[in-house]
C-alpha atoms as a PDB file:
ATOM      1  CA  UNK A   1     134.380 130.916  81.973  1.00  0.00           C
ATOM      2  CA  UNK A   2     132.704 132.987  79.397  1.00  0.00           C
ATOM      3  CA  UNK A   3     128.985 132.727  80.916  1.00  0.00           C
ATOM      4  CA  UNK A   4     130.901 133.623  84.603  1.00  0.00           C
ATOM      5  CA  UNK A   5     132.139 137.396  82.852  1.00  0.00           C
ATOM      6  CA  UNK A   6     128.435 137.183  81.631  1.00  0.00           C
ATOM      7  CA  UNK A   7     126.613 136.810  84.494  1.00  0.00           C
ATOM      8  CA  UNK A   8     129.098 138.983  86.451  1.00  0.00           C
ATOM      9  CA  UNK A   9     129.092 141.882  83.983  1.00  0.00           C
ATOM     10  CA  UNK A  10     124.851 141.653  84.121  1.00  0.00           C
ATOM     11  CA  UNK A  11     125.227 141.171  88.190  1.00  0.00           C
ATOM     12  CA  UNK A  12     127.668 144.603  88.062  1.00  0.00           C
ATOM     13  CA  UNK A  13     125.663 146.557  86.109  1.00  0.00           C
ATOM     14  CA  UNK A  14     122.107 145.726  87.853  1.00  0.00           C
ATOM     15  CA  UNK A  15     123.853 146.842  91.564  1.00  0.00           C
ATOM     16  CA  UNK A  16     125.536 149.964  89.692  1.00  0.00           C
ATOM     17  CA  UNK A  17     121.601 150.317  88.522  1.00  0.00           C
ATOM     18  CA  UNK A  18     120.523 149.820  92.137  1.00  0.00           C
ATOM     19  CA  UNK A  19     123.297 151.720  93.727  1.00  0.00           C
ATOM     20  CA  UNK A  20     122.054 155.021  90.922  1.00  0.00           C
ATOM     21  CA  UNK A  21     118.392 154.536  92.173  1.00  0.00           C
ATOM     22  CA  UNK A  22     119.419 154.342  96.218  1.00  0.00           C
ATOM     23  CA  UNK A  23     121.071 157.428  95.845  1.00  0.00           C
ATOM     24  CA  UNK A  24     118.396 159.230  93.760  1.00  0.00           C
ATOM     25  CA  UNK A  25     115.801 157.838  96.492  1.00  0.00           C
ATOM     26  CA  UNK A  26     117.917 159.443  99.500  1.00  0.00           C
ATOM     27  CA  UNK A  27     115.868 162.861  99.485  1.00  0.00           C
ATOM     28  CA  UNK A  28     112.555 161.297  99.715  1.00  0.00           C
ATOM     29  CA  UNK A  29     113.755 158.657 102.255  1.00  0.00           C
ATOM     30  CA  UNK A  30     115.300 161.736 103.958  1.00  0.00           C
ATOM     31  CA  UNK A  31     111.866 163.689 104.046  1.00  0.00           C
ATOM     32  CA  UNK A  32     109.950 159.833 104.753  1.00  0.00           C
ATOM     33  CA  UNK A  33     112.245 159.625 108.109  1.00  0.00           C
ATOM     34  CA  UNK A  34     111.894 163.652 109.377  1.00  0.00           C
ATOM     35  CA  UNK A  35     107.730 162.937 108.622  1.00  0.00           C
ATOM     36  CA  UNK A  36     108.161 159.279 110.886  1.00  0.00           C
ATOM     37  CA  UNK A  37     110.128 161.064 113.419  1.00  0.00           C
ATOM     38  CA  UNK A  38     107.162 164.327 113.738  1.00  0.00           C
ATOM     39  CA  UNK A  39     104.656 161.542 114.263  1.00  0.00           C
ATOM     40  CA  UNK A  40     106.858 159.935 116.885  1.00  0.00           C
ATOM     41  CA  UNK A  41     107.429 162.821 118.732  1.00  0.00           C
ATOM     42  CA  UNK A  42     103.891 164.206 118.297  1.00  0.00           C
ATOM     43  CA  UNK A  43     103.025 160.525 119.977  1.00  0.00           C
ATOM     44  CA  UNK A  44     105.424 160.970 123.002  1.00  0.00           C
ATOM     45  CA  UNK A  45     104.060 164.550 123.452  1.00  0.00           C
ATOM     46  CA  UNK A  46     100.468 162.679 123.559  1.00  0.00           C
ATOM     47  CA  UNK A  47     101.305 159.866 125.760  1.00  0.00           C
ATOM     48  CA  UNK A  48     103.298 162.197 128.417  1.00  0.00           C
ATOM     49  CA  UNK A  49     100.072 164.048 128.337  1.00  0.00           C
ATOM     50  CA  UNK A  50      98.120 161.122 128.923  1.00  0.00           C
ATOM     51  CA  UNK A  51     100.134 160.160 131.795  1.00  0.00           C
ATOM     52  CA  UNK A  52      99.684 163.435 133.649  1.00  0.00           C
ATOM     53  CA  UNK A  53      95.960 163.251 132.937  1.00  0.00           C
ATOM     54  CA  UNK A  54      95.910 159.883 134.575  1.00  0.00           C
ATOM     55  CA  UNK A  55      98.161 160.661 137.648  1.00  0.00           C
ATOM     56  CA  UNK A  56      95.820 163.911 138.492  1.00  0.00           C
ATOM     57  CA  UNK A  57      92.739 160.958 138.108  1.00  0.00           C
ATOM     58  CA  UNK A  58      94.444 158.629 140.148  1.00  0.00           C
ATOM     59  CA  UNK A  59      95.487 161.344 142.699  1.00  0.00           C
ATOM     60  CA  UNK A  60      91.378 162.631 142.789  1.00  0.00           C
ATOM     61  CA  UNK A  61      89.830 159.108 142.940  1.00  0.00           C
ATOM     62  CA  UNK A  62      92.547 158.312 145.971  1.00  0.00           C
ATOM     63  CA  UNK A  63      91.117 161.717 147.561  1.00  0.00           C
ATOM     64  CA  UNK A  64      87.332 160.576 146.917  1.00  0.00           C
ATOM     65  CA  UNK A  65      88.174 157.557 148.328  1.00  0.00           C
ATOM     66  CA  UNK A  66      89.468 159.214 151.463  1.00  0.00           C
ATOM     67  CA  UNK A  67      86.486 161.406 152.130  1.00  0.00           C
ATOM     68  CA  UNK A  68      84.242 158.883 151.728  1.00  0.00           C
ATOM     69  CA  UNK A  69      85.838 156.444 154.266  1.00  0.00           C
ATOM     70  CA  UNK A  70      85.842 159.438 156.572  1.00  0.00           C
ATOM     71  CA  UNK A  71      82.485 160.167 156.068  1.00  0.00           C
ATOM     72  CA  UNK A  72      80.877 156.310 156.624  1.00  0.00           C
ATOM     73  CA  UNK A  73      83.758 156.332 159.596  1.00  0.00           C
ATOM     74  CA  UNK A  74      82.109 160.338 160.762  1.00  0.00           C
ATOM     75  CA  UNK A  75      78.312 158.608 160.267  1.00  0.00           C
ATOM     76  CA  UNK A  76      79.031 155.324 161.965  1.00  0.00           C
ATOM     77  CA  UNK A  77      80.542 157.664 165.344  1.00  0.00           C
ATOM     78  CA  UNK A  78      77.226 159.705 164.639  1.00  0.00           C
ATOM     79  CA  UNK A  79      75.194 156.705 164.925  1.00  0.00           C
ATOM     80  CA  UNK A  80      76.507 155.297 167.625  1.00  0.00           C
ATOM     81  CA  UNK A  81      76.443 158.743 169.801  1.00  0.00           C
ATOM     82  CA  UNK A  82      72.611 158.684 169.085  1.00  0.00           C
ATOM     83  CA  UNK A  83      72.032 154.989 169.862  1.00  0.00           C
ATOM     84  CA  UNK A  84      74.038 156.165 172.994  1.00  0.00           C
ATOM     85  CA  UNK A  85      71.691 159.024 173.654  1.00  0.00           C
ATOM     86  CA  UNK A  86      68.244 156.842 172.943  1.00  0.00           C
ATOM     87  CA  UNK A  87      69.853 154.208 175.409  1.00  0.00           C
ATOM     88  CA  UNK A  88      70.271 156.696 178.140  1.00  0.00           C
ATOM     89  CA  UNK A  89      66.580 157.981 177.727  1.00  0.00           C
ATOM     90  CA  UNK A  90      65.255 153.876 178.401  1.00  0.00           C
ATOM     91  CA  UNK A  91      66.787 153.661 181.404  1.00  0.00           C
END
C-alpha cells in the first residue's frame, strides 16, 4: 500500500512536471503552427499557379494540334488539286 502512494505521488508530480512544461511550450508551438500554416498556404498559392500554367499549356498544345491537322488536311486538298491539274494536261 505504501509503495502504491509512492509510485502515485512520483507519477503526480512527473505529469504536474509535464503539464508546467506543455504550457510553457504553448507560445513556441503557437508560432511552430502560424510558420506550418505560411508554408501551407504559400504551397496552395504555388500549386493553383501551377495549375493555371498547365491549363493555358494544355489549351496552346490543343490549338497547335488543331492547326497542324488543318494544315496536313489544307496540303493533302493542295496536292490532290495539282495531281488533278497534271492529270488533265496527259490527256
Amino acid at each position: 500500500m505504501l509503495r502504491q502512494k509512492s509510485i502515485l505521488k512520483s507519477v503526480l508530480t512527473v505529469s504536474f512536471a509535464l503539464g508546467l512544461t506543455a504550457c510553457a511550450n504553448t507560445e513556441s508551438l503557437e508560432a511552430s503552427i502560424a510558420g506550418l500554416s505560411n508554408k501551407v498556404d504559400s504551397l496552395s498559392s504555388d500549386v493553383s499557379s501551377l495549375k493555371a500554367e498547365q491549363q493555358s499549356t494544355s489549351n496552346k498544345a490543343q490549338a497547335a494540334k488543331r492547326a497542324a491537322e488543318q494544315a496536313a488536311e489544307n496540303a493533302s486538298k493542295a496536292n490532290e488539286r495539282i495531281d488533278n491539274v497534271v492529270a488533265s494536261y496527259k490527256k
